[in-house]
N, C-alpha and C. Protein backbone atom coordinates (compact mmCIF):
# COMPACT_ATOMS: atom_id res chain seq x y z
N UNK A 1 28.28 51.33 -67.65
CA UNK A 1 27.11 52.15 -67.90
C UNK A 1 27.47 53.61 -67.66
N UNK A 2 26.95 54.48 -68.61
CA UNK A 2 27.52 55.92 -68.47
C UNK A 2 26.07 56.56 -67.41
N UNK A 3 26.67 57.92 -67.36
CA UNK A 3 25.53 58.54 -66.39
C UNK A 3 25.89 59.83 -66.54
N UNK A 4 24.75 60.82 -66.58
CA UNK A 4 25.19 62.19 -66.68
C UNK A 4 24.91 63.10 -65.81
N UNK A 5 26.32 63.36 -65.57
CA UNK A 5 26.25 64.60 -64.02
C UNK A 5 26.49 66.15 -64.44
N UNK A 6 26.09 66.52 -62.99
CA UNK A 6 26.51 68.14 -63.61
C UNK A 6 27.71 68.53 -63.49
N UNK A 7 28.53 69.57 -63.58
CA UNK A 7 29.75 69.86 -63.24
C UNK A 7 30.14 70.09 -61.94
N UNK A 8 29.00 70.60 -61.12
CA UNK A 8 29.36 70.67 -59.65
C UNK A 8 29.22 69.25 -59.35
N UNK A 9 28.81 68.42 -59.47
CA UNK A 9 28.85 67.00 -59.21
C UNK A 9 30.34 65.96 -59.52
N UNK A 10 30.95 66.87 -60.75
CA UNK A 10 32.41 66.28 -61.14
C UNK A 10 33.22 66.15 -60.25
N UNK A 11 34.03 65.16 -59.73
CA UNK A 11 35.36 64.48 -58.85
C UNK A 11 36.41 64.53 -59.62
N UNK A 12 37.65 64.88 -58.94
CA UNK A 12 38.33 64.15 -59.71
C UNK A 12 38.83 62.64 -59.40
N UNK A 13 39.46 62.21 -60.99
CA UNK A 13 39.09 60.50 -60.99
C UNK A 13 38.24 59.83 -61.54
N UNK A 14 37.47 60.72 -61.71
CA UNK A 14 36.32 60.25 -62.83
C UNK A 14 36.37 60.31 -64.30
N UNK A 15 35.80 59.60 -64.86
CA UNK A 15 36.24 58.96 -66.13
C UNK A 15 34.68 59.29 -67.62
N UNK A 16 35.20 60.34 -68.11
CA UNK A 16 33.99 60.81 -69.34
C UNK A 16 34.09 59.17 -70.43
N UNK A 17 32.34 59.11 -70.31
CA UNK A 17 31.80 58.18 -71.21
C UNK A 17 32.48 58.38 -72.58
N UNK A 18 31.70 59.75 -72.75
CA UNK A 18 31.54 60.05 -74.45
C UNK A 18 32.62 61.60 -74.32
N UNK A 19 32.85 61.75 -75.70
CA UNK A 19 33.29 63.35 -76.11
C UNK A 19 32.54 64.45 -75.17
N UNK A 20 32.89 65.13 -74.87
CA UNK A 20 32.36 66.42 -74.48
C UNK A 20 32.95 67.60 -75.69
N UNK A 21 31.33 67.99 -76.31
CA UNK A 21 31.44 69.10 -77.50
C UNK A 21 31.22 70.16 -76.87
N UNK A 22 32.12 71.51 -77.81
CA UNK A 22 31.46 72.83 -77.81
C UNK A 22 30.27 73.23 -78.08
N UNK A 23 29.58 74.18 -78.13
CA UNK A 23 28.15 74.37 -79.14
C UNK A 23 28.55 74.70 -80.27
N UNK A 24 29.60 74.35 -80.77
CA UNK A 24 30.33 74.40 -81.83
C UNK A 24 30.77 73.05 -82.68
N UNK A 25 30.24 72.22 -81.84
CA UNK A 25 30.98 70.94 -82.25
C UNK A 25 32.52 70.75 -82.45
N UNK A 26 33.15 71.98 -81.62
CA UNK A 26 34.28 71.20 -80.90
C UNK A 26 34.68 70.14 -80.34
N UNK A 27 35.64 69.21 -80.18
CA UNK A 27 35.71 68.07 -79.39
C UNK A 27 36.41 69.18 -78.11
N UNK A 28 36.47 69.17 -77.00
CA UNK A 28 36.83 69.42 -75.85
C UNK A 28 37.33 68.88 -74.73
N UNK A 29 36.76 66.94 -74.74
CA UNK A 29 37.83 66.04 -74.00
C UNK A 29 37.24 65.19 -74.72
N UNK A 30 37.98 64.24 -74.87
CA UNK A 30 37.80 62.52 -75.26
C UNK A 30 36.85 61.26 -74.28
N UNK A 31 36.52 60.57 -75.04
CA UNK A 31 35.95 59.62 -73.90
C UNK A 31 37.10 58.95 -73.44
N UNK A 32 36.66 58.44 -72.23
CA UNK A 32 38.01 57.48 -71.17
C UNK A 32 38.95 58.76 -70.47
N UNK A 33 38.82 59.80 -70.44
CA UNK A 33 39.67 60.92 -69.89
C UNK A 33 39.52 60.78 -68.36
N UNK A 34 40.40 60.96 -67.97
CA UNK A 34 40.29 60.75 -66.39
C UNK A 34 40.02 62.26 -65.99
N UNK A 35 39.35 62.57 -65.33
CA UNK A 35 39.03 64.10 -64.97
C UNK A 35 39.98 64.86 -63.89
N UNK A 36 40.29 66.14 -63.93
CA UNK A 36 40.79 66.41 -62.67
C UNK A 36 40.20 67.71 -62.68
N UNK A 37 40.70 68.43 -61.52
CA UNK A 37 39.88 70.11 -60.94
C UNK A 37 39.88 70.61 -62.52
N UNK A 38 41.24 70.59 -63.31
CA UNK A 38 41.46 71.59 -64.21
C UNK A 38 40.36 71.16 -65.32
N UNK A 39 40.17 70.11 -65.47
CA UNK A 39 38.98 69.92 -66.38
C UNK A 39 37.35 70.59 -66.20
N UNK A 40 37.29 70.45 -65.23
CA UNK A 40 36.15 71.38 -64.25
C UNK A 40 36.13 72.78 -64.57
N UNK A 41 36.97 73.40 -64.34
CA UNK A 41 37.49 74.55 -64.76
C UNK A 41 37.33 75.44 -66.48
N UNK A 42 38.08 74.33 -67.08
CA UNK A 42 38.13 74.68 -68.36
C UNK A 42 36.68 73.89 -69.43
N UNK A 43 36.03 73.32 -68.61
CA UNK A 43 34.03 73.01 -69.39
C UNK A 43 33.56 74.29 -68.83
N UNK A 44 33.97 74.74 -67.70
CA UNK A 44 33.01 75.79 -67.52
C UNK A 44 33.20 76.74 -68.44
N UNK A 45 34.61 77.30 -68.43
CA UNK A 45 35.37 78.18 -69.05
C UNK A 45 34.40 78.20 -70.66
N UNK A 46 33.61 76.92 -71.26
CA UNK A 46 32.88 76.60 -72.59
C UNK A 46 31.80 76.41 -72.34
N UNK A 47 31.21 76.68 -71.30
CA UNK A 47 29.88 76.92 -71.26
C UNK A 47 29.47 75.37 -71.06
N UNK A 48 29.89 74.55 -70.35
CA UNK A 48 29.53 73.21 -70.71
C UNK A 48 28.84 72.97 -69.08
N UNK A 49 27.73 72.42 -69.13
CA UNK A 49 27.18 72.28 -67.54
C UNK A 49 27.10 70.88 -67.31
N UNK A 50 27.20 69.77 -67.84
CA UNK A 50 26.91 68.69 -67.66
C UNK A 50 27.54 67.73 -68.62
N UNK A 51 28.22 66.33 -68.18
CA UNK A 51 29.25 65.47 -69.23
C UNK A 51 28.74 63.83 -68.47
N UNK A 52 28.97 63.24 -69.62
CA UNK A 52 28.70 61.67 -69.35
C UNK A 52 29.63 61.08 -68.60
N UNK A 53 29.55 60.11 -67.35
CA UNK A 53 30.84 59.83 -67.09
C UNK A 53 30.45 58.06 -67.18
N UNK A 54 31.69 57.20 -66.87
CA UNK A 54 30.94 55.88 -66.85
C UNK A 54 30.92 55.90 -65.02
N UNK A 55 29.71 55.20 -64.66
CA UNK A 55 29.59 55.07 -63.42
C UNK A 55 30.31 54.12 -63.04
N UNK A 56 30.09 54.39 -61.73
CA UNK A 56 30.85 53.67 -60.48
C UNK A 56 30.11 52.46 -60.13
N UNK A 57 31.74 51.52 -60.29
CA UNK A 57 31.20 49.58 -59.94
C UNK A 57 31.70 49.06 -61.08
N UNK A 58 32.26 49.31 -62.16
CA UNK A 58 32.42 49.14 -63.54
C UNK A 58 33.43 48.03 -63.26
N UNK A 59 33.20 46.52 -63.56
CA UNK A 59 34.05 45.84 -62.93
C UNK A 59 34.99 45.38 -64.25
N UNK A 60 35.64 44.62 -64.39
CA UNK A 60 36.49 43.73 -65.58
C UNK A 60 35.30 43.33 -66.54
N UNK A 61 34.56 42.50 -65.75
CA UNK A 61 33.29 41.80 -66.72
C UNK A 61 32.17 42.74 -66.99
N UNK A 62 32.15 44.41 -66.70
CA UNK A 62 31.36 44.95 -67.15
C UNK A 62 32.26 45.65 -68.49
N UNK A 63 33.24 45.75 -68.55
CA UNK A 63 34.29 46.50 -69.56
C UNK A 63 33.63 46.37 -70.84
N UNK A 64 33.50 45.12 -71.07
CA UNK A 64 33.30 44.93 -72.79
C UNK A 64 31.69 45.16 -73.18
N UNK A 65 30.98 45.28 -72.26
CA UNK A 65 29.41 45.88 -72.42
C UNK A 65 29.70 47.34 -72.00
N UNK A 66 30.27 47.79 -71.49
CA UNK A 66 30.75 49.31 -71.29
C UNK A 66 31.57 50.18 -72.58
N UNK A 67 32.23 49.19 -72.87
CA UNK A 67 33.14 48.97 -74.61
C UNK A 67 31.92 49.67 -75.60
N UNK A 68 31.03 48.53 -75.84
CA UNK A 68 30.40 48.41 -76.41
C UNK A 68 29.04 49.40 -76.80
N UNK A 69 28.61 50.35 -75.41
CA UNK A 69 27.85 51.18 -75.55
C UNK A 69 28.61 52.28 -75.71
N UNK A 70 29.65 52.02 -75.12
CA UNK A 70 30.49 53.81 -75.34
C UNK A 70 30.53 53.93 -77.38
N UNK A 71 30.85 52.62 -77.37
CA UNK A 71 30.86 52.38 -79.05
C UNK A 71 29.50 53.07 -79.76
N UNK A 72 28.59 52.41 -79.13
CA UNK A 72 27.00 52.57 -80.15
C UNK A 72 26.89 54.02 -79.30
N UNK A 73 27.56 54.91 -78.50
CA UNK A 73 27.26 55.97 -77.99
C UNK A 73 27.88 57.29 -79.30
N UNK A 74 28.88 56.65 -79.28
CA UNK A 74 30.17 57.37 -80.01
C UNK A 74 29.37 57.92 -81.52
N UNK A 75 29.24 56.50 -81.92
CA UNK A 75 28.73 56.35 -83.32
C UNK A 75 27.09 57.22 -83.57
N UNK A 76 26.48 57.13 -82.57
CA UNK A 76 24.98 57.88 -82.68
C UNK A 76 25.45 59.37 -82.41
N UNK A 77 26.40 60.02 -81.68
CA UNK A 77 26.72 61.03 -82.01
C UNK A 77 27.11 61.90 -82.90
N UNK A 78 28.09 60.81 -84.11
CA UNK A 78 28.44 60.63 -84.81
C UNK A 78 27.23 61.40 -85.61
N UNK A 79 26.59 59.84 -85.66
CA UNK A 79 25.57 60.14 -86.90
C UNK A 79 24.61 61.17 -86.89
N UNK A 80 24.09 61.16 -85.64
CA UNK A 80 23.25 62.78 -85.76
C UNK A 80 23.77 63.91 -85.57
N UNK A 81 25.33 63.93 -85.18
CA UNK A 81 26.12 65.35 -85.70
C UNK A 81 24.89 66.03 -84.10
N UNK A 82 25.16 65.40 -82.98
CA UNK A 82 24.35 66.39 -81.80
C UNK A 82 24.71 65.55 -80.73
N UNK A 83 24.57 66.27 -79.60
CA UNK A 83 24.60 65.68 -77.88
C UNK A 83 23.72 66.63 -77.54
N UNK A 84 23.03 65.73 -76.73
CA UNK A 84 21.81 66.33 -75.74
C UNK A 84 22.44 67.23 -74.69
N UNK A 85 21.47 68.55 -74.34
CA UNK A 85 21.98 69.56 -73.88
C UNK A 85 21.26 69.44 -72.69
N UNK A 86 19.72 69.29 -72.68
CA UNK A 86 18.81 69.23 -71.28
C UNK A 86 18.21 68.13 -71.34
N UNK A 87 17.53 68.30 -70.18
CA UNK A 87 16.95 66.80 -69.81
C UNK A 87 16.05 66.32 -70.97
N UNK A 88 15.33 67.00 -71.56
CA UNK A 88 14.19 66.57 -72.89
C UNK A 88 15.39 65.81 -73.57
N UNK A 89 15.96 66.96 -74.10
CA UNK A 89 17.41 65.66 -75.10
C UNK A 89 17.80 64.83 -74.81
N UNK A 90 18.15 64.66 -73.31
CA UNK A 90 18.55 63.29 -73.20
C UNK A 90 17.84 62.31 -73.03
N UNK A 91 16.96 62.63 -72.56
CA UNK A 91 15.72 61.49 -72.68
C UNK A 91 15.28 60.50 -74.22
N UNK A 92 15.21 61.52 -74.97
CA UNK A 92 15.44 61.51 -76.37
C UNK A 92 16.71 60.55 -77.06
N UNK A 93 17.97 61.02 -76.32
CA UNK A 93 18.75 60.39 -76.90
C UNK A 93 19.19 58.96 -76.23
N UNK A 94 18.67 59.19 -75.09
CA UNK A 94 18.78 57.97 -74.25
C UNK A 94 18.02 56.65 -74.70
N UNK A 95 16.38 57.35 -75.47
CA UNK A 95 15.82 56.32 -76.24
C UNK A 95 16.45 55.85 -77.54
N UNK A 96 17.03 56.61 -78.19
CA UNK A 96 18.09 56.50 -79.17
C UNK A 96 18.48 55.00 -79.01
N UNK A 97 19.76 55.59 -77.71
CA UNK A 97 20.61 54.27 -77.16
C UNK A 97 19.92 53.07 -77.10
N UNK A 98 18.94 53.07 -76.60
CA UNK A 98 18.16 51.75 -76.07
C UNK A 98 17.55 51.11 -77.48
N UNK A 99 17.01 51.96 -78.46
CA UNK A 99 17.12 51.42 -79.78
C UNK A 99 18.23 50.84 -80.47
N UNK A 100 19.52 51.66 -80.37
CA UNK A 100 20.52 51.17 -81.20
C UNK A 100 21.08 49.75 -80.30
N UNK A 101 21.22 49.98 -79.27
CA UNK A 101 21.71 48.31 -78.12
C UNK A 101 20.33 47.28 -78.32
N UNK A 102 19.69 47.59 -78.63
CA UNK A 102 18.62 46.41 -78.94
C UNK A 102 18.17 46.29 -80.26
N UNK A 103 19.13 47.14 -81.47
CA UNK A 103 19.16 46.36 -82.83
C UNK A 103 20.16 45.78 -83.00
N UNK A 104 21.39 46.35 -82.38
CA UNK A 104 22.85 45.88 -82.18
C UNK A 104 22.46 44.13 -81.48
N UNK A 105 22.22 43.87 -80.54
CA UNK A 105 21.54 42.89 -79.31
C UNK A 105 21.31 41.95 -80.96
N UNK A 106 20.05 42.10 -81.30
CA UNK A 106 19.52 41.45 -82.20
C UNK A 106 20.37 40.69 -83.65
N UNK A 107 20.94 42.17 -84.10
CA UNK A 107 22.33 41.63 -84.89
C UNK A 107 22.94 41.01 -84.77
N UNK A 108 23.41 40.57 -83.74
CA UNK A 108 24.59 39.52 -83.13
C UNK A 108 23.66 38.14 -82.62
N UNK A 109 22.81 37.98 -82.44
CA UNK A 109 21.41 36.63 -81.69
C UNK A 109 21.72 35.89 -83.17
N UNK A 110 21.53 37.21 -84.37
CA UNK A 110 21.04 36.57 -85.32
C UNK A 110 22.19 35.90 -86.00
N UNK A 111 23.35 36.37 -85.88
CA UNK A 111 24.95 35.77 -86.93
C UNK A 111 24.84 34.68 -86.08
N UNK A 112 24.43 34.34 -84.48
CA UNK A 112 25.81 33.17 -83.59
C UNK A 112 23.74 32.57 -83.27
N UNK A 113 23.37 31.70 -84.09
CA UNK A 113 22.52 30.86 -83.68
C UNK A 113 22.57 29.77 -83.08
């Protein structure tokens, strides 16, 4: 499960969910990046205040449901060409998610009856 912190909140060791964009729609790090100080450094350096990371507890048997939303995360970014900047957006896009994992959810009930 991802979670979004601020940058003073960043460790290093920690691991970004999704892309972190410019307001440019730069890519700036990849998802699965392991973070360190210098990454901290250089989001600020872009104006970036806040990045998805996957939270802490993420065991073996959470991987492939962790897989899987980073996936339907990736792809809704994708498609609306945006990442939420403040809390309204993410709220927003967070309902997004919970739509796309529960048509996704449904898609798959329906192939393996």
């Amino acid at each position: 499960m991802a979670r979004q912190i601020s940058l003073d909140e960043l460790e290093p060791g920690m691991v970004l969910a999704s892309a972190v964009k410019s307001k440019h729609n730069q890519t700036l790090l990849h998802p699965n990046t392991v973070l360190a100080e210098k990454h901290k450094q250089f989001l600020r350096l872009w104006g970036v205040t806040s990045v998805y990371i996957l939270s802490e507890g993420n065991s073996a048997g959470d991987d492939s449901a962790a897989e899987a939303e980073n996936e339907i995360r990736a792809e809704l970014i994708k498609r609306l060409n945006w990442q939420p900047e403040n809390p309204f957006e993410k709220d927003l896009f967070d309902m997004a998610m919970q739509h796309e994992t529960e048509k996704k959810s449904l898609e798959e009930s329906s192939r393996h009856p």
